[in-house]
N, C-alpha and C. Protein backbone atom coordinates (compact mmCIF):
# COMPACT_ATOMS: atom_id res chain seq x y z
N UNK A 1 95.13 120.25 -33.46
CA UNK A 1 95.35 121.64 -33.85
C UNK A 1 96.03 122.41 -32.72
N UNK A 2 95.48 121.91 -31.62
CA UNK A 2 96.26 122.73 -30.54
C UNK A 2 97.61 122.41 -30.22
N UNK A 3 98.23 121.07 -30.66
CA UNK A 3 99.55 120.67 -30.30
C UNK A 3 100.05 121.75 -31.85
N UNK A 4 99.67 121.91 -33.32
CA UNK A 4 99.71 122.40 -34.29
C UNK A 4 100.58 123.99 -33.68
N UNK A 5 99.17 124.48 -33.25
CA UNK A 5 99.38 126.10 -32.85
C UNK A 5 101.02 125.93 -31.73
N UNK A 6 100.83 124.86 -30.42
CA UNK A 6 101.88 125.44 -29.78
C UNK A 6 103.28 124.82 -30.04
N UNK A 7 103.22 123.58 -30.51
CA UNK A 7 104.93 122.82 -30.67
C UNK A 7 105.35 124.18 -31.99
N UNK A 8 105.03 124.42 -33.08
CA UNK A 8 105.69 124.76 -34.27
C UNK A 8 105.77 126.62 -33.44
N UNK A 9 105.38 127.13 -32.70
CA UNK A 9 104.84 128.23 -31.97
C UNK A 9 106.60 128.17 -31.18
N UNK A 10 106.42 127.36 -30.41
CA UNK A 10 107.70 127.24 -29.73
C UNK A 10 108.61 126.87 -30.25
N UNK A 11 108.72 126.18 -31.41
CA UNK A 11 110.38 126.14 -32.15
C UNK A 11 110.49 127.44 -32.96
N UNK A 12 109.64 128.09 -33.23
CA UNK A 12 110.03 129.29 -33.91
C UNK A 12 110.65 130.32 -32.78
N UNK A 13 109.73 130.40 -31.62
CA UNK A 13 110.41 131.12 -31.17
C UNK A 13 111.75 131.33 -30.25
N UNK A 14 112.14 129.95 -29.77
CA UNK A 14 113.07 129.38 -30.26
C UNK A 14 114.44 130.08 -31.10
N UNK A 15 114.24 129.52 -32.07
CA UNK A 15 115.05 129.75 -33.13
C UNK A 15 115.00 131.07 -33.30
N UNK A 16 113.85 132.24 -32.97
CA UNK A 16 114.13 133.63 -33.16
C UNK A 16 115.14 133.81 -32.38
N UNK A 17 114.94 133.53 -31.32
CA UNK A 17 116.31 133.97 -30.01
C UNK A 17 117.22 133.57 -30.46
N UNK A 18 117.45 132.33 -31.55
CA UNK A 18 119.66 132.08 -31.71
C UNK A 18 119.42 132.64 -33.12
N UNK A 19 118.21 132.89 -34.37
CA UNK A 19 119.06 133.90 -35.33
C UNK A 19 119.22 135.19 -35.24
N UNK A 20 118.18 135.82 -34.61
CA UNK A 20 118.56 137.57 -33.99
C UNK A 20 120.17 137.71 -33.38
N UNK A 21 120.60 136.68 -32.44
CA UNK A 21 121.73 136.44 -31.85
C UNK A 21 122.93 136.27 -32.85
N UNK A 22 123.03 135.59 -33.68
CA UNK A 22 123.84 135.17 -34.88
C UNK A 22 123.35 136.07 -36.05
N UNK A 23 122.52 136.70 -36.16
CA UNK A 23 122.76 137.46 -37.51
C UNK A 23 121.60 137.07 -38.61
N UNK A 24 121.09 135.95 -38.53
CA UNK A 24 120.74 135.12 -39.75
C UNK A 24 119.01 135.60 -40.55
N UNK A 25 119.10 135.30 -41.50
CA UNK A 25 117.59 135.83 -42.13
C UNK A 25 116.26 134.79 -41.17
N UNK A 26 115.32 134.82 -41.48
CA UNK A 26 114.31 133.96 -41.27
C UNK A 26 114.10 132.86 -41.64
N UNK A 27 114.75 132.71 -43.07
CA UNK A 27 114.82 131.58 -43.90
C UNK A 27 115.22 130.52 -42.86
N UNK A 28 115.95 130.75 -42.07
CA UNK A 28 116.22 129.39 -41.58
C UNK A 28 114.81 128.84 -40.49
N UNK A 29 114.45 129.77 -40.04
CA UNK A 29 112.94 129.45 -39.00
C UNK A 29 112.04 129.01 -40.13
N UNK A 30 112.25 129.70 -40.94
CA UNK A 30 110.54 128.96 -42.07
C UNK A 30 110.89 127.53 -42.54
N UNK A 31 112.45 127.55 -42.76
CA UNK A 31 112.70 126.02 -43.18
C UNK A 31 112.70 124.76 -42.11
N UNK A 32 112.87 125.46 -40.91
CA UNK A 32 113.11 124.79 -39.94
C UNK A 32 111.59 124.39 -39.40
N UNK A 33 111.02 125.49 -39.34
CA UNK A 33 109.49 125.19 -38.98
C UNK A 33 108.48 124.38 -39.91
N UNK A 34 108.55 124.57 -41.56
CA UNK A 34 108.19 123.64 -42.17
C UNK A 34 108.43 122.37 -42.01
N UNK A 35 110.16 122.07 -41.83
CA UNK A 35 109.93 120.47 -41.40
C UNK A 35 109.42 119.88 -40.23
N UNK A 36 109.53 120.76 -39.21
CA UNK A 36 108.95 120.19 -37.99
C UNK A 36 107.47 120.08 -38.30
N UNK A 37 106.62 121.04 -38.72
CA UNK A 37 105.17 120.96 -39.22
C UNK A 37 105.11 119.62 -39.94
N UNK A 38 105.73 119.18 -41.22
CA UNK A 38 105.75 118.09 -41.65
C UNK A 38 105.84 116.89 -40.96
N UNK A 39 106.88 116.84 -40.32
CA UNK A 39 107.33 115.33 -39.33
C UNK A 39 106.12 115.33 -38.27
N UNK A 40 105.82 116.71 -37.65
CA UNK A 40 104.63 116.44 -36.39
C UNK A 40 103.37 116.12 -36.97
N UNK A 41 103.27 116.20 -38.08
CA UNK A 41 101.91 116.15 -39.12
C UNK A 41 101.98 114.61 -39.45
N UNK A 42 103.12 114.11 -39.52
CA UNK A 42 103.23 112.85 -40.23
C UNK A 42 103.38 111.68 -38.67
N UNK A 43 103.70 112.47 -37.48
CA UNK A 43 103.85 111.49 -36.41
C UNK A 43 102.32 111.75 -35.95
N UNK A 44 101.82 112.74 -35.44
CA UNK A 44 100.67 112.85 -35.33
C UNK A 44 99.37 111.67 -35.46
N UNK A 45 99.74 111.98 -36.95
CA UNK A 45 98.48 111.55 -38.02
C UNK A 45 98.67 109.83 -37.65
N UNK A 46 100.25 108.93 -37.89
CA UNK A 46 100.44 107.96 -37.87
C UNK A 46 99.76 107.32 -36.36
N UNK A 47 99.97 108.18 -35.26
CA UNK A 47 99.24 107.83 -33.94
C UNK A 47 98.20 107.54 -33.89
N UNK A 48 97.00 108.69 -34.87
CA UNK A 48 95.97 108.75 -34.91
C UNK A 48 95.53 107.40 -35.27
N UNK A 49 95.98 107.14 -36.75
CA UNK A 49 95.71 105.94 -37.46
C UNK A 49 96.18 104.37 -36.34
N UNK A 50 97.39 104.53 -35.90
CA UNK A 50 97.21 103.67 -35.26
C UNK A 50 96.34 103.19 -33.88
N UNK A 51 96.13 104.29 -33.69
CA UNK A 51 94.93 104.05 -32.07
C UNK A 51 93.44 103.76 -33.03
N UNK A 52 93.29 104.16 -34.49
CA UNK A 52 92.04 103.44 -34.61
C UNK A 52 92.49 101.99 -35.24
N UNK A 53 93.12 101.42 -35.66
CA UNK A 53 93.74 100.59 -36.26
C UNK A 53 93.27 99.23 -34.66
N UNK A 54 93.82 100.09 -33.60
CA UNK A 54 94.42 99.01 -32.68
C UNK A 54 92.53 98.96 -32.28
N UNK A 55 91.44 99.75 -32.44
CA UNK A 55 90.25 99.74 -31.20
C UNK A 55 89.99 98.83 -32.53
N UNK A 56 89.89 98.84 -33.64
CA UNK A 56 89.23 97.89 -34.77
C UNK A 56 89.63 96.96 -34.10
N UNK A 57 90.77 96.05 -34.41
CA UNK A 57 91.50 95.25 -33.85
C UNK A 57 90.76 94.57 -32.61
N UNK A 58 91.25 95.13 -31.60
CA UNK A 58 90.38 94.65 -30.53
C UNK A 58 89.06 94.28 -30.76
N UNK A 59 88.44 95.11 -31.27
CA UNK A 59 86.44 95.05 -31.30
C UNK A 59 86.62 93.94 -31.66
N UNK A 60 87.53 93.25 -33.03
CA UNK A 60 87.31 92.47 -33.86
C UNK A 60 87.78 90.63 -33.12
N UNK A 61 88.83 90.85 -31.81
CA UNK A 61 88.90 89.88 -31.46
C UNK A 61 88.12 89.62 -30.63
N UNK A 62 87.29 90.46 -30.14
CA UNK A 62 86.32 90.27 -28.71
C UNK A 62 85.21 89.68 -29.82
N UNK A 63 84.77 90.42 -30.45
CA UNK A 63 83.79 89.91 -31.43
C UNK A 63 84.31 87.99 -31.35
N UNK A 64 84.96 87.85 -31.89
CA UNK A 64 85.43 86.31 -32.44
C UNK A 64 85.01 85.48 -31.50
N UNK A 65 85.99 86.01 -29.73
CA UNK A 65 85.85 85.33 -28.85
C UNK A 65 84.15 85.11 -28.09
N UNK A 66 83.55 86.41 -28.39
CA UNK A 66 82.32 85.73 -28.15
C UNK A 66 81.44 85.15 -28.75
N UNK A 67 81.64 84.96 -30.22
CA UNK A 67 81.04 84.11 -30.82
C UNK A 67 81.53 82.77 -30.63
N UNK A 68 82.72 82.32 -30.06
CA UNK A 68 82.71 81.08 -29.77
C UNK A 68 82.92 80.91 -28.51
N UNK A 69 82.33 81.69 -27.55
CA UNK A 69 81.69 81.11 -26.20
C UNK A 69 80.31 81.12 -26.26
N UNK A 70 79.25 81.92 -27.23
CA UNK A 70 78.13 81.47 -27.57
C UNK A 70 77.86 80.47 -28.21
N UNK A 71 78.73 79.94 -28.76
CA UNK A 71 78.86 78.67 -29.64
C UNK A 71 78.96 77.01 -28.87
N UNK A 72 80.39 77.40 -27.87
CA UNK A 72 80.73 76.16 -26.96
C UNK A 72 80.12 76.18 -25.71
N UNK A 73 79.81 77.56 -25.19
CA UNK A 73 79.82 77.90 -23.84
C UNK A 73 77.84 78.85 -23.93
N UNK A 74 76.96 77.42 -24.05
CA UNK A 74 75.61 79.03 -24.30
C UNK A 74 75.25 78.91 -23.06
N UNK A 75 75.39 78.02 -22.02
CA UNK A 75 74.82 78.19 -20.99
C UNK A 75 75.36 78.93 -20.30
N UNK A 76 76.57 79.26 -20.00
CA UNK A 76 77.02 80.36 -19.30
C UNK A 76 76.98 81.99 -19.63
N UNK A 77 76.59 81.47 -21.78
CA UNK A 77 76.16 83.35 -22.01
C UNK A 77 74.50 83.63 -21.66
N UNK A 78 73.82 82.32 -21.60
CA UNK A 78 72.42 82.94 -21.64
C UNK A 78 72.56 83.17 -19.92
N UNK A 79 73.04 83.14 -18.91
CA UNK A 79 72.92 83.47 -17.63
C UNK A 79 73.81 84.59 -17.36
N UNK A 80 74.19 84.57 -18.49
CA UNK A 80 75.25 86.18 -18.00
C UNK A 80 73.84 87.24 -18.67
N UNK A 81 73.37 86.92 -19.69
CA UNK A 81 71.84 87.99 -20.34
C UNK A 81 70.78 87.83 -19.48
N UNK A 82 70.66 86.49 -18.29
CA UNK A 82 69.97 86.90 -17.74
C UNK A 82 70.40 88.03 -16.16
N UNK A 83 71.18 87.92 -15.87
CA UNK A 83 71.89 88.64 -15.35
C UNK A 83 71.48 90.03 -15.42
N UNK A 84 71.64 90.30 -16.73
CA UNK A 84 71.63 91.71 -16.95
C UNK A 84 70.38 92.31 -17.58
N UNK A 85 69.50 91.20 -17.51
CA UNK A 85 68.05 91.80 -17.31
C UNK A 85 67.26 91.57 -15.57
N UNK A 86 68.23 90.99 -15.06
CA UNK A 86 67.94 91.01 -13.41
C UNK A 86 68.16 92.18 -12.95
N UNK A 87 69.08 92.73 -13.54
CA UNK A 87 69.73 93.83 -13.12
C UNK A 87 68.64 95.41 -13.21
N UNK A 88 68.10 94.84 -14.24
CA UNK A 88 66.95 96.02 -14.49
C UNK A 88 65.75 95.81 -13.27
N UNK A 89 65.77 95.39 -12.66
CA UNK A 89 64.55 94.42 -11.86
C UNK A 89 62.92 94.05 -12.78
N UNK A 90 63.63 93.27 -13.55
CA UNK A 90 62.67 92.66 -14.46
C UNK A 90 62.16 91.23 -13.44
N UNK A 91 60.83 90.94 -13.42
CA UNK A 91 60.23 89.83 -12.69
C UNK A 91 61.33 88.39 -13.31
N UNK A 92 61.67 87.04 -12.91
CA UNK A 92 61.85 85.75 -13.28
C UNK A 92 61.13 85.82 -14.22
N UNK A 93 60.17 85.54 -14.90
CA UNK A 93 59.49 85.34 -15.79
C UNK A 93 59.55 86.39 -17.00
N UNK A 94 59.85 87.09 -16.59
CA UNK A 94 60.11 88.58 -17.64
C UNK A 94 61.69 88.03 -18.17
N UNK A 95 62.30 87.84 -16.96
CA UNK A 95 63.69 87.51 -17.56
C UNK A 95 64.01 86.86 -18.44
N UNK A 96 63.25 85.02 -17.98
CA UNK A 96 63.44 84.43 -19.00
C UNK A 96 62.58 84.12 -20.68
N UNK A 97 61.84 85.23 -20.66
CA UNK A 97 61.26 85.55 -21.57
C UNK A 97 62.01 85.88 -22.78
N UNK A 98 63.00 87.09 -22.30
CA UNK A 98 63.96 88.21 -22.81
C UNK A 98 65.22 87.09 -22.99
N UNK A 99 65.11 86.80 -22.57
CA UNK A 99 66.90 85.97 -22.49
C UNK A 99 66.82 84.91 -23.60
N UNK A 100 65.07 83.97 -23.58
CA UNK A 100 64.67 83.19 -24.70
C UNK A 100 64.67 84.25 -26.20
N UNK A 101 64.13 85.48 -26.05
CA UNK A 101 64.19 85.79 -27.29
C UNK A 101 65.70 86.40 -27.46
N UNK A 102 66.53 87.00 -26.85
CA UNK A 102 67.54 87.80 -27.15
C UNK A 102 68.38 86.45 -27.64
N UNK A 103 68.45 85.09 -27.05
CA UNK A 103 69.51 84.49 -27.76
C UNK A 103 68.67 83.36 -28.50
N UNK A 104 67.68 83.93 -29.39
CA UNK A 104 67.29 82.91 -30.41
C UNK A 104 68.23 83.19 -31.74
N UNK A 105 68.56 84.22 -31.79
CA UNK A 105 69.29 84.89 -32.78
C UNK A 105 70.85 84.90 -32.16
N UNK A 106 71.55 84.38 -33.28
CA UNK A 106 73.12 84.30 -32.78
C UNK A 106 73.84 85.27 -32.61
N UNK A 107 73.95 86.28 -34.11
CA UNK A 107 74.21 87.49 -34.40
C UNK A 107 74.13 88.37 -33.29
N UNK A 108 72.16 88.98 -32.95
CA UNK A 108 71.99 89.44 -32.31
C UNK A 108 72.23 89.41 -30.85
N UNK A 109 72.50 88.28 -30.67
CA UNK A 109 73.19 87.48 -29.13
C UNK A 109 74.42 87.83 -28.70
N UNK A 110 75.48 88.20 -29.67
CA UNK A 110 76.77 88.31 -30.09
C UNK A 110 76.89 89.62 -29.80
N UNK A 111 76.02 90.57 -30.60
CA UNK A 111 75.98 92.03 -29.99
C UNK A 111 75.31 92.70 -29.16
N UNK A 112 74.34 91.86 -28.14
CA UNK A 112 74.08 92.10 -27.13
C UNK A 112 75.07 92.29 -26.28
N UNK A 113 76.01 91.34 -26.53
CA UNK A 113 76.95 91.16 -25.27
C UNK A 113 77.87 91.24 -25.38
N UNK A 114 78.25 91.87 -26.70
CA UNK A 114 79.72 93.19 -26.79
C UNK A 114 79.23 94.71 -26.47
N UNK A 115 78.02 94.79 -26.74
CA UNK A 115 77.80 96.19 -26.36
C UNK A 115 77.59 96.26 -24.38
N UNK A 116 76.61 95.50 -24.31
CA UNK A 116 76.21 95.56 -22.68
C UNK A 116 76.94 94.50 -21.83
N UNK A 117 77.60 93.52 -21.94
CA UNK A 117 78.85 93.21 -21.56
C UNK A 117 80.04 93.67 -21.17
N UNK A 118 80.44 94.13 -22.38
CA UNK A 118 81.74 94.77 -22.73
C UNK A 118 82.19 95.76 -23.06
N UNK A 119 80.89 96.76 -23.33
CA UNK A 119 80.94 97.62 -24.11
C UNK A 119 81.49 98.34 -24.95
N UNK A 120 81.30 97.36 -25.75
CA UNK A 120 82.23 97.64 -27.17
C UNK A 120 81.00 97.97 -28.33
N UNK A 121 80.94 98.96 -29.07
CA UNK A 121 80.25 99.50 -30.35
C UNK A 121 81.35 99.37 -31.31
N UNK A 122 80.47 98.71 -32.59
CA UNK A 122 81.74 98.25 -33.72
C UNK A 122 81.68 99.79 -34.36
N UNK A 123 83.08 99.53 -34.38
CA UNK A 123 83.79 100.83 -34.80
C UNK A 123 83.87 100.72 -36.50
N UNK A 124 84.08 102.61 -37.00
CA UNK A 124 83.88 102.69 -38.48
C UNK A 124 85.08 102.37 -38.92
N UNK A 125 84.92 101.32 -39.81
CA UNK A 125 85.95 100.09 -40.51
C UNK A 125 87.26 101.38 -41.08
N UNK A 126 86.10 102.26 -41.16
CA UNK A 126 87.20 103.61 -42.08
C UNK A 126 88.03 104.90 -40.99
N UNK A 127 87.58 104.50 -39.65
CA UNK A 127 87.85 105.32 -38.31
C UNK A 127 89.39 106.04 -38.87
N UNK A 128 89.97 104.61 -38.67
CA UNK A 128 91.68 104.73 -38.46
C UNK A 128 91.98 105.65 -39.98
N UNK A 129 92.17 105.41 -40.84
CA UNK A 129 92.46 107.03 -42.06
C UNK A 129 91.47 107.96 -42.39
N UNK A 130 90.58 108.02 -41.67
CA UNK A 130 89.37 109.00 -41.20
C UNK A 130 90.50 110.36 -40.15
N UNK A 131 90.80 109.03 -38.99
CA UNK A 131 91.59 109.66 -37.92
C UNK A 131 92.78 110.55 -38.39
N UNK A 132 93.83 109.75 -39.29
CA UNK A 132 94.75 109.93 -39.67
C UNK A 132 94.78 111.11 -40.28
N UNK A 133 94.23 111.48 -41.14
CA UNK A 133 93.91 112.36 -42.43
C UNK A 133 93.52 113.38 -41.09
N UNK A 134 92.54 113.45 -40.61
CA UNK A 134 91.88 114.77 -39.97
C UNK A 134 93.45 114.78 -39.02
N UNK A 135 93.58 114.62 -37.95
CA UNK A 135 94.82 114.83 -37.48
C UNK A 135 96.41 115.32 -37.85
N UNK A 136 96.45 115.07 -39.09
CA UNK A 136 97.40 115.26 -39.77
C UNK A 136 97.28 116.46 -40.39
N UNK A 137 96.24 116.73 -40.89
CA UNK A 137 95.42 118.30 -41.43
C UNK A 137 95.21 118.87 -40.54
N UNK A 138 95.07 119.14 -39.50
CA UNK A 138 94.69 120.05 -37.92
C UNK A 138 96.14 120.32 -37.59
N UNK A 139 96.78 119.60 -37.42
CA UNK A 139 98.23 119.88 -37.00
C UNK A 139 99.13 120.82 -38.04
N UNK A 140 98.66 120.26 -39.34
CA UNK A 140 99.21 121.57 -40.59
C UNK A 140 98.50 122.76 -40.32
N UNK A 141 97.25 122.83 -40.54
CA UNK A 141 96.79 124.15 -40.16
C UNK A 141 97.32 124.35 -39.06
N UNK A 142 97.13 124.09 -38.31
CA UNK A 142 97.61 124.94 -36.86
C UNK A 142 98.80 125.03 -36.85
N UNK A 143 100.40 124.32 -36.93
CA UNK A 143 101.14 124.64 -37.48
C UNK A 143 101.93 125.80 -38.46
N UNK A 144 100.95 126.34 -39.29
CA UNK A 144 101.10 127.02 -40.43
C UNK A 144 100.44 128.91 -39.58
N UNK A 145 99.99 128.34 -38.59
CA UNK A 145 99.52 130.08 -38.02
C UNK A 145 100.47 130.60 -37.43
N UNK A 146 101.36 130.25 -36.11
CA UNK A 146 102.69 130.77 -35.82
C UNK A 146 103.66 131.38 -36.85
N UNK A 147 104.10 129.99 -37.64
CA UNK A 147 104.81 129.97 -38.61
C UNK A 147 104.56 131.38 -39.82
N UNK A 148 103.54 131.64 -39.95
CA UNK A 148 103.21 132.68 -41.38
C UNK A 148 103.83 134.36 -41.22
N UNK A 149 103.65 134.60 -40.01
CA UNK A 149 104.68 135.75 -39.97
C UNK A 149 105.80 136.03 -40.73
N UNK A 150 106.96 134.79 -40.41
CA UNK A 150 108.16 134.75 -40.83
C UNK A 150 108.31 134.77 -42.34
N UNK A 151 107.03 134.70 -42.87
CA UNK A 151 107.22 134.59 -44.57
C UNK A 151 107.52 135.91 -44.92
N UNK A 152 106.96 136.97 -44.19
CA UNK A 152 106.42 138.31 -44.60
C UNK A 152 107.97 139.29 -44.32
N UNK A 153 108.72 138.60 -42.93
CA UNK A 153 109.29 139.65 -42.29
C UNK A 153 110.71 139.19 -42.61
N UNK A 154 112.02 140.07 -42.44
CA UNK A 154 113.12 139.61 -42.21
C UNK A 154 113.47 139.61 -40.79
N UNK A 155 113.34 140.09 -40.32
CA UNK A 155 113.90 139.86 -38.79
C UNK A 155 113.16 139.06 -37.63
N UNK A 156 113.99 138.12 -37.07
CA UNK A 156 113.09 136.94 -36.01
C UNK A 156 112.60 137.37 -35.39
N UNK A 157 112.92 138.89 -34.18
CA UNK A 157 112.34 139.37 -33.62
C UNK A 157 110.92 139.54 -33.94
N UNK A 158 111.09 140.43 -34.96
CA UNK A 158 109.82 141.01 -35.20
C UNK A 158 108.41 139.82 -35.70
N UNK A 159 109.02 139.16 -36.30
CA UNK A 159 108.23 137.73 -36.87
C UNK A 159 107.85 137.00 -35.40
N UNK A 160 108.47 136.91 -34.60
CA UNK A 160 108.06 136.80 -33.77
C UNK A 160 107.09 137.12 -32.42
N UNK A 161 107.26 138.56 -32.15
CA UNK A 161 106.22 139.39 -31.81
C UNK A 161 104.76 139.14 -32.64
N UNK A 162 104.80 139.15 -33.90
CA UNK A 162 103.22 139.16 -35.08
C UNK A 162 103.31 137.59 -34.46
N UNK A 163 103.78 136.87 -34.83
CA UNK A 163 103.61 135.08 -34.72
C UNK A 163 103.17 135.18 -32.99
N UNK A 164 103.49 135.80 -32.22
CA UNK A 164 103.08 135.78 -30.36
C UNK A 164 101.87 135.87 -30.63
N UNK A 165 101.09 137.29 -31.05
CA UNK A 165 100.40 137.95 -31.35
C UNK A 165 98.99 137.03 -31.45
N UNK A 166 99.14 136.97 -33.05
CA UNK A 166 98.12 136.03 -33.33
C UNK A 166 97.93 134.64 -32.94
N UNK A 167 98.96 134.34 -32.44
CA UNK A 167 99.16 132.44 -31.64
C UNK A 167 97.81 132.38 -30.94
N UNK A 168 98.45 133.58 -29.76
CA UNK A 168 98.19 133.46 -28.69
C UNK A 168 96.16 133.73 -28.63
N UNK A 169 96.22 134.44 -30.01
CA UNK A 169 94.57 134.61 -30.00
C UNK A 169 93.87 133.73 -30.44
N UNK A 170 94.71 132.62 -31.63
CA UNK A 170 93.86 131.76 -31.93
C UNK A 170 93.87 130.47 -30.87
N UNK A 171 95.05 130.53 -29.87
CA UNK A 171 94.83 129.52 -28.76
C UNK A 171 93.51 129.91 -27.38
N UNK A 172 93.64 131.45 -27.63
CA UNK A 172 92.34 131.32 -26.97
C UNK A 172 91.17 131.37 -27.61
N UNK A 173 90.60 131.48 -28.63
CA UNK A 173 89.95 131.13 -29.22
C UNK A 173 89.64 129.59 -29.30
N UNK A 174 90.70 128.92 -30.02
CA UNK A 174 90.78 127.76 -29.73
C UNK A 174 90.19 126.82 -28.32
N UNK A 175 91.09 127.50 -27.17
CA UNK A 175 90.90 127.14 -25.99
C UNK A 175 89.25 127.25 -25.10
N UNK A 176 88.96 128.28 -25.81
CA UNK A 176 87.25 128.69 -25.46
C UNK A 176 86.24 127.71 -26.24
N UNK A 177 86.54 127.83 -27.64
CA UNK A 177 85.90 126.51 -28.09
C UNK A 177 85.70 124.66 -27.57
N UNK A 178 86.68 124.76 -27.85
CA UNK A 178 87.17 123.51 -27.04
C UNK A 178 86.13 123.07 -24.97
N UNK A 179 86.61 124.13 -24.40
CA UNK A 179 86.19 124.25 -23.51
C UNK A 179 84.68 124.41 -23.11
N UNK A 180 83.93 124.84 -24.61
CA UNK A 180 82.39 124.91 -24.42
C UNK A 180 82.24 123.43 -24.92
N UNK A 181 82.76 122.47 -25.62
CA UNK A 181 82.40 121.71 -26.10
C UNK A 181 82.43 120.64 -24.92
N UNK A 182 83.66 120.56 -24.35
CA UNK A 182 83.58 119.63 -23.27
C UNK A 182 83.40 119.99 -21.62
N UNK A 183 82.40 120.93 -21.73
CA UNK A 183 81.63 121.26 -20.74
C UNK A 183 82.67 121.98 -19.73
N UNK A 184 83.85 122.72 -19.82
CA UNK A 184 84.31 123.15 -18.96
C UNK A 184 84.37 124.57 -19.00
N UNK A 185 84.52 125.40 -17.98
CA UNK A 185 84.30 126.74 -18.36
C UNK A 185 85.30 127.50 -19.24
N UNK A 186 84.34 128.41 -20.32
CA UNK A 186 85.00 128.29 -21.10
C UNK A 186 86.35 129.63 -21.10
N UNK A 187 86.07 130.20 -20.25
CA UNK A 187 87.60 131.89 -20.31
C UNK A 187 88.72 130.80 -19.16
N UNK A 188 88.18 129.82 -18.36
CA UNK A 188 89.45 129.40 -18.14
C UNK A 188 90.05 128.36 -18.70
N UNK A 189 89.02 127.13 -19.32
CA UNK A 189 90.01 126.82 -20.26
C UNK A 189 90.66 127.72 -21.05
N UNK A 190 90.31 128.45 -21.74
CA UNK A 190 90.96 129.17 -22.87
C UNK A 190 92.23 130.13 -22.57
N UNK A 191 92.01 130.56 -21.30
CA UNK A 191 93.24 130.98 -20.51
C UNK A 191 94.33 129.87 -20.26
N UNK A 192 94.31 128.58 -19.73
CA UNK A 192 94.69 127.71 -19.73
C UNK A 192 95.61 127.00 -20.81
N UNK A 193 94.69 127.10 -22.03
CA UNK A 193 95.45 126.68 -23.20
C UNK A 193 96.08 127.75 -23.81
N UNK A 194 95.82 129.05 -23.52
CA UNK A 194 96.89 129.76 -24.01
C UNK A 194 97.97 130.42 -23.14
N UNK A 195 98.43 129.81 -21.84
CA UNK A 195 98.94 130.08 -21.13
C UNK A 195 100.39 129.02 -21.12
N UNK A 196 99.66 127.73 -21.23
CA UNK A 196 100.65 126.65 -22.29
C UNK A 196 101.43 127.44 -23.23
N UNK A 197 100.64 127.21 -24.45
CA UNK A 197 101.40 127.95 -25.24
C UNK A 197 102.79 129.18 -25.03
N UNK A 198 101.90 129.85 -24.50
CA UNK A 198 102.87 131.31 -23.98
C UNK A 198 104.08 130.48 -23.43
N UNK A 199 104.06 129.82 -21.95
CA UNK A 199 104.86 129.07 -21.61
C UNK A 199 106.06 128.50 -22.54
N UNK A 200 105.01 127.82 -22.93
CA UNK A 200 106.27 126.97 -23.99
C UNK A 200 107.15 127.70 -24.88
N UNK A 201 106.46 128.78 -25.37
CA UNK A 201 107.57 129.46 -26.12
C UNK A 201 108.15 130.28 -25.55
N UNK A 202 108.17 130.65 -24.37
CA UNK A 202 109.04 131.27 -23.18
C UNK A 202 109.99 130.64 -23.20
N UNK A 203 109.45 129.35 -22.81
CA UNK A 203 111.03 128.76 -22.91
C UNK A 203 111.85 128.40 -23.33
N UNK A 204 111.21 128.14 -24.55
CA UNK A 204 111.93 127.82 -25.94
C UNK A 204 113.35 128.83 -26.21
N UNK A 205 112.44 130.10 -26.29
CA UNK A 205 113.16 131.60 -26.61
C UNK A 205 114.30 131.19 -25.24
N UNK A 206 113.85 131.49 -24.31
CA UNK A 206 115.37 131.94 -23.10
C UNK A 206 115.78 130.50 -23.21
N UNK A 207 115.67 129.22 -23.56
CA UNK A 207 116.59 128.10 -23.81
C UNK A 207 117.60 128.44 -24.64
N UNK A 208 117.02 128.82 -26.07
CA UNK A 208 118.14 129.49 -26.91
C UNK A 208 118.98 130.55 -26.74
N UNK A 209 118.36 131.35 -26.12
CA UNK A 209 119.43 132.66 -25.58
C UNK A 209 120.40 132.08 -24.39
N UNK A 210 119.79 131.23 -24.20
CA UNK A 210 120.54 130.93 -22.70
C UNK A 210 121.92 130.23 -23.03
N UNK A 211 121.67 129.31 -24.16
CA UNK A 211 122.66 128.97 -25.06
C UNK A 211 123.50 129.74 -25.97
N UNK A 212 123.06 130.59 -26.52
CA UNK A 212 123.93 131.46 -27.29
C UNK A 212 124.76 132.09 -26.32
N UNK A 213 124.03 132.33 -24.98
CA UNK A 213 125.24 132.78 -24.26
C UNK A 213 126.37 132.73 -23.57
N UNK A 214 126.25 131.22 -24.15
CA UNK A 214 127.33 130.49 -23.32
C UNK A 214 128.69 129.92 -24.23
């Protein structure tokens, strides 16, 4: 959502600076900004899906491979489990207690030692268009808040100023949320992420003017 609010944020404004310059209605920023919303919605989302696509993937070959080193290789997995109940400072005898029961069971042997091994937790089979879908929808919404000005107004300028306006509040908003969630403080993240923003469409705007003026 936050790439949502600032990429489509900065091509609009952008494009306000060369149609105010040239003359032109808005129509061309709303058309222009819809497709970019679309394509970033559709590259987005495809990333998403593929980074869960690829951790399935993986889980699923580590999985394989240790079922057939528990299979060919048990003496070297039951001393790697005891290992890692040494590690707890469990007595010899405690150890091999734990190590007899943890690999009486194959299964359970298998995910002992993708999780505390390797640490790998099998991932939800449904992650990757779980991912996709939510990502792809965050980026439209957020996308679609810059952008909504220009429906209302004819002139880029001004669509632009309302589109600054509210950006910039739902990035700090945004940015404050965000920032309580992952424990960082939250008025400077939120300053932070809407300082990006601002940025970016700073430059966007004097890129285009800078061009029209040449």
């Amino acid at each position: 959502m936050s790439d949502g609010l600032t990429v489509p944020f900065a091509l609009a404004a952008g494009l306000s600076g060369a149609v105010h310059s040239m003359g032109y209605s808005t129509n061309l920023i709303v058309v222009a900004g819809l497709a970019e919303i679309a394509a970033g919605s559709i590259a987005m989302g495809l990333g998403g899906y593929l980074a869960g696509k690829t951790e399935t993937d993986h889980y699923n070959a580590e999985l394989k491979r240790e079922y057939d080193e528990v299979e060919n290789l048990p003496d070297r997995e039951r001393e790697e489990v005891r290992e890692f109940f040494s590690n707890l400072g469990l007595t010899e005898e405690v150890q091999q207690q734990a190590v007899n029961e943890m690999t009486s069971d194959k299964e359970r042997w298998v995910d002992f030692m993708m999780k505390y091994e390797l640490g790998l937790n099998k991932p939800d089979p449904k992650r990757a268009r779980k991912s996709a879908f939510n990502i792809g929808l965050s980026y439209v919404v957020g996308g679609i808040i810059p952008l909504s000005p220009y429906f209302f107004v004819a002139d880029g300028i001004t669509g632009l100023k309302i589109s600054a306006a509210i950006t910039l509040i739902c990035l700090f908003v945004f940015g404050y949320l965000k920032s309580m969630v992952t424990g960082v403080h939250p008025v400077g993240g939120a300053l932070r992420v809407t300082l990006i923003g601002a940025l970016a469409a700073a430059c966007a705007f004097g890129i285009a003017k800078l061009i029209q003026g040449t």
